[in-house]
Structures are given as structure tokens and as C-alpha cells.
Protein backbone atom coordinates (compact mmCIF):
# COMPACT_ATOMS: atom_id res chain seq x y z
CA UNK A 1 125.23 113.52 116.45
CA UNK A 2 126.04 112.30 113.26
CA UNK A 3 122.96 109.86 112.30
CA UNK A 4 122.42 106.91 109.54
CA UNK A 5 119.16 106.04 108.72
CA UNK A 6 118.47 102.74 106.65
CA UNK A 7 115.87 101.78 104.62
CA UNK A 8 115.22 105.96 104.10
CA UNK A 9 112.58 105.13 100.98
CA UNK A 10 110.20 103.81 103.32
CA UNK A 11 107.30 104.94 105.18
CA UNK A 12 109.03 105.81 108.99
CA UNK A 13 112.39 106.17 106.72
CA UNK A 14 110.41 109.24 104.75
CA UNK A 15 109.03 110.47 107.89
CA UNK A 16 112.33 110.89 109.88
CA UNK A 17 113.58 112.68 106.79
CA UNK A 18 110.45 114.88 106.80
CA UNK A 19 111.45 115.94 110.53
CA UNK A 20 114.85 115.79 110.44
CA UNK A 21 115.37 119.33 110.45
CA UNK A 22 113.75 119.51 113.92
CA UNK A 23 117.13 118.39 115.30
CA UNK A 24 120.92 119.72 114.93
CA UNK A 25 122.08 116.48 113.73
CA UNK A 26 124.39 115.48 110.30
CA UNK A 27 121.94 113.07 108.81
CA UNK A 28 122.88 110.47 106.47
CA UNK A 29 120.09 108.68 104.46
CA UNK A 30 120.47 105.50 102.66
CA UNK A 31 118.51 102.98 101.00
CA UNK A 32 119.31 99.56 99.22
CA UNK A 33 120.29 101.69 96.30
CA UNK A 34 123.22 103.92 98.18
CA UNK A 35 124.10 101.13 101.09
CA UNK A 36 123.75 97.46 101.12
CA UNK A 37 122.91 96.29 104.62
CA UNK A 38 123.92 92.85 104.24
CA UNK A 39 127.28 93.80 103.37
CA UNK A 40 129.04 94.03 106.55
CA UNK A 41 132.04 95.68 105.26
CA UNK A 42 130.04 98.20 103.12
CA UNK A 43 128.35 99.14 106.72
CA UNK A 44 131.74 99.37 108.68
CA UNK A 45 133.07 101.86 105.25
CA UNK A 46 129.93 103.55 105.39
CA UNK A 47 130.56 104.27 109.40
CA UNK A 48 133.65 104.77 109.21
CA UNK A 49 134.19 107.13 106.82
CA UNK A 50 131.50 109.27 107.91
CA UNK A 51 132.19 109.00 111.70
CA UNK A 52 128.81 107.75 112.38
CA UNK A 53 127.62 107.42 116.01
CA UNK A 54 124.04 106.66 115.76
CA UNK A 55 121.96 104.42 113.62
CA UNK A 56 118.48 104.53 112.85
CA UNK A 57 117.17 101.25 111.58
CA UNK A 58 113.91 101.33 109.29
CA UNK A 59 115.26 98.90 107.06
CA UNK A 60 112.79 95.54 107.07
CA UNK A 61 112.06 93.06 104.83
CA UNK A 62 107.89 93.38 106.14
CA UNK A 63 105.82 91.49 103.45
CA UNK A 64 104.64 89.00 105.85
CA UNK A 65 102.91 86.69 103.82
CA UNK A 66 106.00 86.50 101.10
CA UNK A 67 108.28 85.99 103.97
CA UNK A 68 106.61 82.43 103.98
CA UNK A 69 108.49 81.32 100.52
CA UNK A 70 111.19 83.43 101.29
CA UNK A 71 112.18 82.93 104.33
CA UNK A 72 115.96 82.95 104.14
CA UNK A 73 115.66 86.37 102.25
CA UNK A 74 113.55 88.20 105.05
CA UNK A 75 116.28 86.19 107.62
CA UNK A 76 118.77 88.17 105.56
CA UNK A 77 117.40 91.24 105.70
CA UNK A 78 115.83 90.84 109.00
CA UNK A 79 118.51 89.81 111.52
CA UNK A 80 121.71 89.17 109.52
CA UNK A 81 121.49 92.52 108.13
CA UNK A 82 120.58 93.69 111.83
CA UNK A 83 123.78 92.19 113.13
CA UNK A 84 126.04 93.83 110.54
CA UNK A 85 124.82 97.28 111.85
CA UNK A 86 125.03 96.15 115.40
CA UNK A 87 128.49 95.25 115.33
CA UNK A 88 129.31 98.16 113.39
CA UNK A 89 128.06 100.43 116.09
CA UNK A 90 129.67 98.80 118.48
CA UNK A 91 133.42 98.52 117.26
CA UNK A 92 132.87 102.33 117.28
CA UNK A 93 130.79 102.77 120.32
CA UNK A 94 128.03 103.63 119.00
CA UNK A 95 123.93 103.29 119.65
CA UNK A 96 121.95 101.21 117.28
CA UNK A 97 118.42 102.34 117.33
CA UNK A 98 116.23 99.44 115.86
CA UNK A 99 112.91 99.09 114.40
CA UNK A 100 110.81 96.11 115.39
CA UNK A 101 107.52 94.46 115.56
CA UNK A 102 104.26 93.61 117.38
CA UNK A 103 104.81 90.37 114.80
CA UNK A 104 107.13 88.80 117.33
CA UNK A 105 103.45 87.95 119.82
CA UNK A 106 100.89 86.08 118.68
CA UNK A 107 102.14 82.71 119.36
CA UNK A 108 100.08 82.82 122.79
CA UNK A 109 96.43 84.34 123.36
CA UNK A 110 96.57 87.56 125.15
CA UNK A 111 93.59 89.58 126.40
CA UNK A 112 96.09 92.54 128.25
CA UNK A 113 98.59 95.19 126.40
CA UNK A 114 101.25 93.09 125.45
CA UNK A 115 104.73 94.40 127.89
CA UNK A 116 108.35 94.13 126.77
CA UNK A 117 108.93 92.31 129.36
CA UNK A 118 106.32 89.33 127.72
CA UNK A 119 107.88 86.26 125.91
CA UNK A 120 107.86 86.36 122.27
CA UNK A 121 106.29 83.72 120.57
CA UNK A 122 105.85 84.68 116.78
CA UNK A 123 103.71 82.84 114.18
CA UNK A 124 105.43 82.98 111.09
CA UNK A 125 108.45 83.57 109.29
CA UNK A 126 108.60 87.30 109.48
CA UNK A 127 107.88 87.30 113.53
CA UNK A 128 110.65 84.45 113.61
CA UNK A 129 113.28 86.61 111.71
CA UNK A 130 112.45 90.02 113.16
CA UNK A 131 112.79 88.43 116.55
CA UNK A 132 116.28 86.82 115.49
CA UNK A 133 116.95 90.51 114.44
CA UNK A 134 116.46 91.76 118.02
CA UNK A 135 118.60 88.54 119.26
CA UNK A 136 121.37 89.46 117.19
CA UNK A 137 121.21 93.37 118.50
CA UNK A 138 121.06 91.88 122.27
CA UNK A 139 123.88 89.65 121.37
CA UNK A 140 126.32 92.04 119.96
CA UNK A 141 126.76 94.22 122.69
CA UNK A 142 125.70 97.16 121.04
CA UNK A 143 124.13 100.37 122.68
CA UNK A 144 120.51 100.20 121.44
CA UNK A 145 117.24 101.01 121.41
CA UNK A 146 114.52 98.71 120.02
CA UNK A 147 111.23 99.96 119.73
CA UNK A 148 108.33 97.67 118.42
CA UNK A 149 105.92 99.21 116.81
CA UNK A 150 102.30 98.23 115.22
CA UNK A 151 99.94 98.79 112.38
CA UNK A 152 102.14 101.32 110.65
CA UNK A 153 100.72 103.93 108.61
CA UNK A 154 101.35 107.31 106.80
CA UNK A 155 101.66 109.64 103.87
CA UNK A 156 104.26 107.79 101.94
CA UNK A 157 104.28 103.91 100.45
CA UNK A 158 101.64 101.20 100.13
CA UNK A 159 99.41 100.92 103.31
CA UNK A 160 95.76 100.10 105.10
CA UNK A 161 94.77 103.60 104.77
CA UNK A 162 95.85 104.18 101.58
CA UNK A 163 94.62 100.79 100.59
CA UNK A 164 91.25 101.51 101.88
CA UNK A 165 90.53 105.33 100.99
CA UNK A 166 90.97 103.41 97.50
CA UNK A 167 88.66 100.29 97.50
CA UNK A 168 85.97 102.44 99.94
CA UNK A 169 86.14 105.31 97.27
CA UNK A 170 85.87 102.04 94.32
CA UNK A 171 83.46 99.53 95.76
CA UNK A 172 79.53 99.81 97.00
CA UNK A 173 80.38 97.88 99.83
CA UNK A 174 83.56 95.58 101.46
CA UNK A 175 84.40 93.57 103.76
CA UNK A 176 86.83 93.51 106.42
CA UNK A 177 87.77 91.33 109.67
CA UNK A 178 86.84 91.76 112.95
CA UNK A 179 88.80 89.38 114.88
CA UNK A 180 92.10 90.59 114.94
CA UNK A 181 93.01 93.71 117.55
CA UNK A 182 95.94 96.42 117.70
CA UNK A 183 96.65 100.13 117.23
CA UNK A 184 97.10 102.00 114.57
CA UNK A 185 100.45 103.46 114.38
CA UNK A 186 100.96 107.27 112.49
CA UNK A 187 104.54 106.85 111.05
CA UNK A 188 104.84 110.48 111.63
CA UNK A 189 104.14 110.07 115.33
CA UNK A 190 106.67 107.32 115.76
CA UNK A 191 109.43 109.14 114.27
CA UNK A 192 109.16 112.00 116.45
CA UNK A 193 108.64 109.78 119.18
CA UNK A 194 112.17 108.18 118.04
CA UNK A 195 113.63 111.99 117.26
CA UNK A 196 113.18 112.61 121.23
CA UNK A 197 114.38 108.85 122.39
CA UNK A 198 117.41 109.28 119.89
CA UNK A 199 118.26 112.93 122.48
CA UNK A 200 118.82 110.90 125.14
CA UNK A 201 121.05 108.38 126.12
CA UNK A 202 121.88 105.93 128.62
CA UNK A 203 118.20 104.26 128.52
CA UNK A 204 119.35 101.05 126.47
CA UNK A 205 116.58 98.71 126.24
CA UNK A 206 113.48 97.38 124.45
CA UNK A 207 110.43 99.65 124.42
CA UNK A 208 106.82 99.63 122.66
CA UNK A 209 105.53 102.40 120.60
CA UNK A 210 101.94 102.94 118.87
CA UNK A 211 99.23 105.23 119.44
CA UNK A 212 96.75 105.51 122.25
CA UNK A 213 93.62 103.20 122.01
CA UNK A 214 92.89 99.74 120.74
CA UNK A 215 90.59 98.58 117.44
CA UNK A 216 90.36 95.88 114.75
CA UNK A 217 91.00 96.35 111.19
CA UNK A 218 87.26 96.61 110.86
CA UNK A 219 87.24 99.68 113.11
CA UNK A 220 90.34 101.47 111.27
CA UNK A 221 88.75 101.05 107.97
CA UNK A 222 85.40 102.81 109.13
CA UNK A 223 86.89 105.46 110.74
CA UNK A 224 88.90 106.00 107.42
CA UNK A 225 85.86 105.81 105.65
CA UNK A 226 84.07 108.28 108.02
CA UNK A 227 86.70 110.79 108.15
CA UNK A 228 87.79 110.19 104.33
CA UNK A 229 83.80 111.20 103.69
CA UNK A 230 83.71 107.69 101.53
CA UNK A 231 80.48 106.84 103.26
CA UNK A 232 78.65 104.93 100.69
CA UNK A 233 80.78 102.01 100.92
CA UNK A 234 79.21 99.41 103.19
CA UNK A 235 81.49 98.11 105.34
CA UNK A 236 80.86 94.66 106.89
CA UNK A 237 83.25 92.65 109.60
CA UNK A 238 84.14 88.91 108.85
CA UNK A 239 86.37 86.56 110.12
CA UNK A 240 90.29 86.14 109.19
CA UNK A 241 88.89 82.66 107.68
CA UNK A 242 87.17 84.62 104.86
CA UNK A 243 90.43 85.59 104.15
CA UNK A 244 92.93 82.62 103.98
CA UNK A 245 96.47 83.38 104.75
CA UNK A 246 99.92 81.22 105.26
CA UNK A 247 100.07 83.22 108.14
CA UNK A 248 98.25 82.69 111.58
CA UNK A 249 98.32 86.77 112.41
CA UNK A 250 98.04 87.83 115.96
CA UNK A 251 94.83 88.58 117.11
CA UNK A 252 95.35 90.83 120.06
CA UNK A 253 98.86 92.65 119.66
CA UNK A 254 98.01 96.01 121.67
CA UNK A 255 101.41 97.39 122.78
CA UNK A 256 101.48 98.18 126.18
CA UNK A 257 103.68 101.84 125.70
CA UNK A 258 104.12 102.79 130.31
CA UNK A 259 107.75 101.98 130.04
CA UNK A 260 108.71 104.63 126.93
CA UNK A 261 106.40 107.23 128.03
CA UNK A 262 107.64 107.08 131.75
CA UNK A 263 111.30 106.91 130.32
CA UNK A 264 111.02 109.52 127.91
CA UNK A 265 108.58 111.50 129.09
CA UNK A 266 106.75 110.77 125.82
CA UNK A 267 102.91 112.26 125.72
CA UNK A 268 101.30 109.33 122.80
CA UNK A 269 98.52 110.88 120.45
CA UNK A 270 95.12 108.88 120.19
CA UNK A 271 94.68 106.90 117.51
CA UNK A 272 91.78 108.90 115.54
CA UNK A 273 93.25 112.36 116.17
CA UNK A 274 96.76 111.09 113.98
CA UNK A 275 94.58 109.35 111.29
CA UNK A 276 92.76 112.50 111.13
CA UNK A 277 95.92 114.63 110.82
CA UNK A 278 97.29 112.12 108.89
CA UNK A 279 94.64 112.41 106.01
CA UNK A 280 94.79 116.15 106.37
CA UNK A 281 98.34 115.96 105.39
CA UNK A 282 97.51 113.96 102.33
């Protein structure tokens, strides 16, 4: 296969390239800085002339509370750019493999692992556009895969864990909430997760990935704190009031992840044992 992967710089972008060498593929990696995805006709050149038949989207515009004021530029980057690779991949047949969110739930109260199969109902302007994203994909035609993800973390970029190995290695004691529920998700795990979907074809659809287990942010950041050996930080839960936000976030987004592993025949790490091998690697 010859394979495209957008928005390369970032953190599942860095870990596909880290891994890419697992696979007899041509890879092509691009960021804003080599392809423009809201160009349309720079994504049709860029297919074209390198007789791409896959694309691997990592390419988001994910600073949720800045998608509030900016709101046309995340709908840019989120689902017009989206449809430009779509119907790209389809004028040459190709599969569109798409990166989505947990972000599109939270609209309703949910005490169960969120299915694909659920209704979206997202809470803020980056849930809305992401979800217009995956509208445009189902739309167009397109082969694809779309595989919503969670809590995304890793080696590479600005995240929780590196966020919090910081302030718990900084401050005598923090606080973080309590009230809001999902899974951790190793960026290393979810691209090899998409390395094996990407092998097979035929299974078009929209799937959930994250790791095993469910926690708040409260739990994550003590476990990172236990296992980063940061333990004289006192870490207390609070509410998501404590912390006002132009976003309502979702408070129970765990991903329920049957339909990829009985698909693919995907075995999903725990949570803990990728944050530990996670922070190994760094």
C-alpha cells in the first residue's frame, strides 16, 4: 500500500511514524508545513502524483476550549478539511482511515461504555465539528475507517502526563477533578491498533479504540504520580466547577471497544500497563 498520513508532527502522527517500519508499506508523511489539507486540489496533486491508496488521518484542530472563539477555524480543519481527503480517496478508490473523538458524546448522561452505534450529541464546538468531520466522510462515499479514540497520550507533544509528571514534580500538592470518567489512551497503542485495521479491508465502518479500564482524571494523575515516583505531591479531587471552562466536557465517555476487537481480532492493553510502558519509554 502506498499510505499518507496527515497531521505527521503530532502525537498518533509521530507514533505511526515510529512503527511504520513494522509494515511493507510506501509511507508518505505530511504536516501543515509539506500539505495543506484544506486545499482540495493540493490533496487530489498530492494523491495523485504519488498514487496514494490509503489515508491516515491524524490531522485535528483538538484545542477544545479555543475551538469556542474559533469555531469556523476548527470547522475548517475539522470536517472541511476531512471532506477534501474523503473525496480524494474516493475519485481514486481509495480508503480514508479517520481519526475521531469520544468529544462527539456528552450531550446525554451515560452510565454504560458508550457504542458506535449511540447517537452523538456533542457539547461544544470541537464535538460539533469533529462530528461534521465524520458526516462529511459518511457522505462522500469514501471507503473508511473511523476510529474514535479518548484521552490521548504519549511520548511526543503537549499532554496530561506530560503535564502532570511536571506540576507533581513542581508543586507540594494539586488538585485535580473527579467527576469526569474515560480511558486513557497510549498513542502508541492506537497506532498499532490502526497498523493492523489499515491490513485489512472490506470492514468499512465506525469503531472505538482506547485502552482497557475506566478512571477520572483524578485517578490518571495519581497513578502518574505513583509510577513517575513524584509522591510528595498531594493530590486532591475537586469538581469541574473549580475549574471553569466554556466547555461542558463529558463526564462519562468510556468507549465501548467489542466491535474492533471482534472485527480485528484486536487484544487492547490495560490502561496502567501502557502508562507504565509509556513512561519507560520516556
Amino acid at each position: 500500500m502506498k499510505i499518507l498520513v496527515t497531521g505527521a508532527n503530532g502525537q498518533l502522527g509521530m507514533s505511526l511514524r515510529k512503527r511504520a517500519d513494522q509494515v511493507e508499506n510506501d509511507w508518505f508523511f505530511t504536516d501543515v508545513e509539506e500539505l495543506d489539507i484544506t486545499d482540495a486540489a493540493a490533496v487530489k496533486a498530492m494523491v495523485a502524483q504519488n498514487r496514494i491508496d490509503t489515508i491516515i488521518n491524524c490531522a485535528a484542530y483538538t484545542n477544545v476550549d479555543a475551538a469556542e472563539d474559533n469555531e469556523p477555524l476548527a470547522e475548517r480543519l475539522n470536517a472541511q478539511a476531512v471532506e477534501n481527503l474523503a473525496l480524494a480517496m474516493k475519485e481514486v478508490g481509495g480508503r480514508l482511515i479517520h481519526i475521531s473523538t469520544d468529544y462527539v458524546f456528552g450531550g446525554e448522561p451515560h452510565n454504560t461504555p458508550c457504542r458506535e452505534d449511540l447517537p452523538a450529541c456533542p457539547t461544544g464546538a470541537y464535538g460539533r465539528t469533529k462530528l461534521h468531520g465524520e458526516e462529511a466522510i459518511l457522505r462522500s462515499g469514501v471507503r473508511y475507517l473511523i476510529v474514535r479514540t479518548s484521552w490521548l497520550y504519549s511520548e511526543y507533544g503537549k499532554n496530561f502526563l506530560k503535564t502532570m509528571l511536571r506540576l507533581t514534580s513542581e508543586k507540594p500538592s494539586l488538585k485535580v477533578v473527579f467527576d469526569q470518567v474515560g480511558t486513557p489512551t497510549y498513542a502508541g497503542d492506537l497506532a498499532e491498533a490502526i497498523l493492523k485495521m489499515a491490513a485489512q479491508d472490506g470492514r468499512d465502518g465506525i469503531y472505538h479504540y482506547s485502552n482497557e479500564g475506566v478512571c477520572s482524571w483524578y485517578d490518571f494523575a495519581k497513578a502518574i504520580a505513583e509510577y513517575s515516583g513524584h509522591t510528595e505531591c498531594a493530590i486532591q479531587p475537586c469538581h469541574s466547577d473549580e475549574f471553569p471552562s466554556k466547555v461542558v466536557r463529558p463526564a462519562y465517555s468510556v468507549l465501548d471497544k467489542t466491535k474492533v476487537k471482534e472485527t480485528f481480532g484486536l487484544s487492547v492493553p490495560y490502561w496502567t500497563d501502557s502508562l507504565k510502558k509509556c513512561l519507560k519509554n520516556l
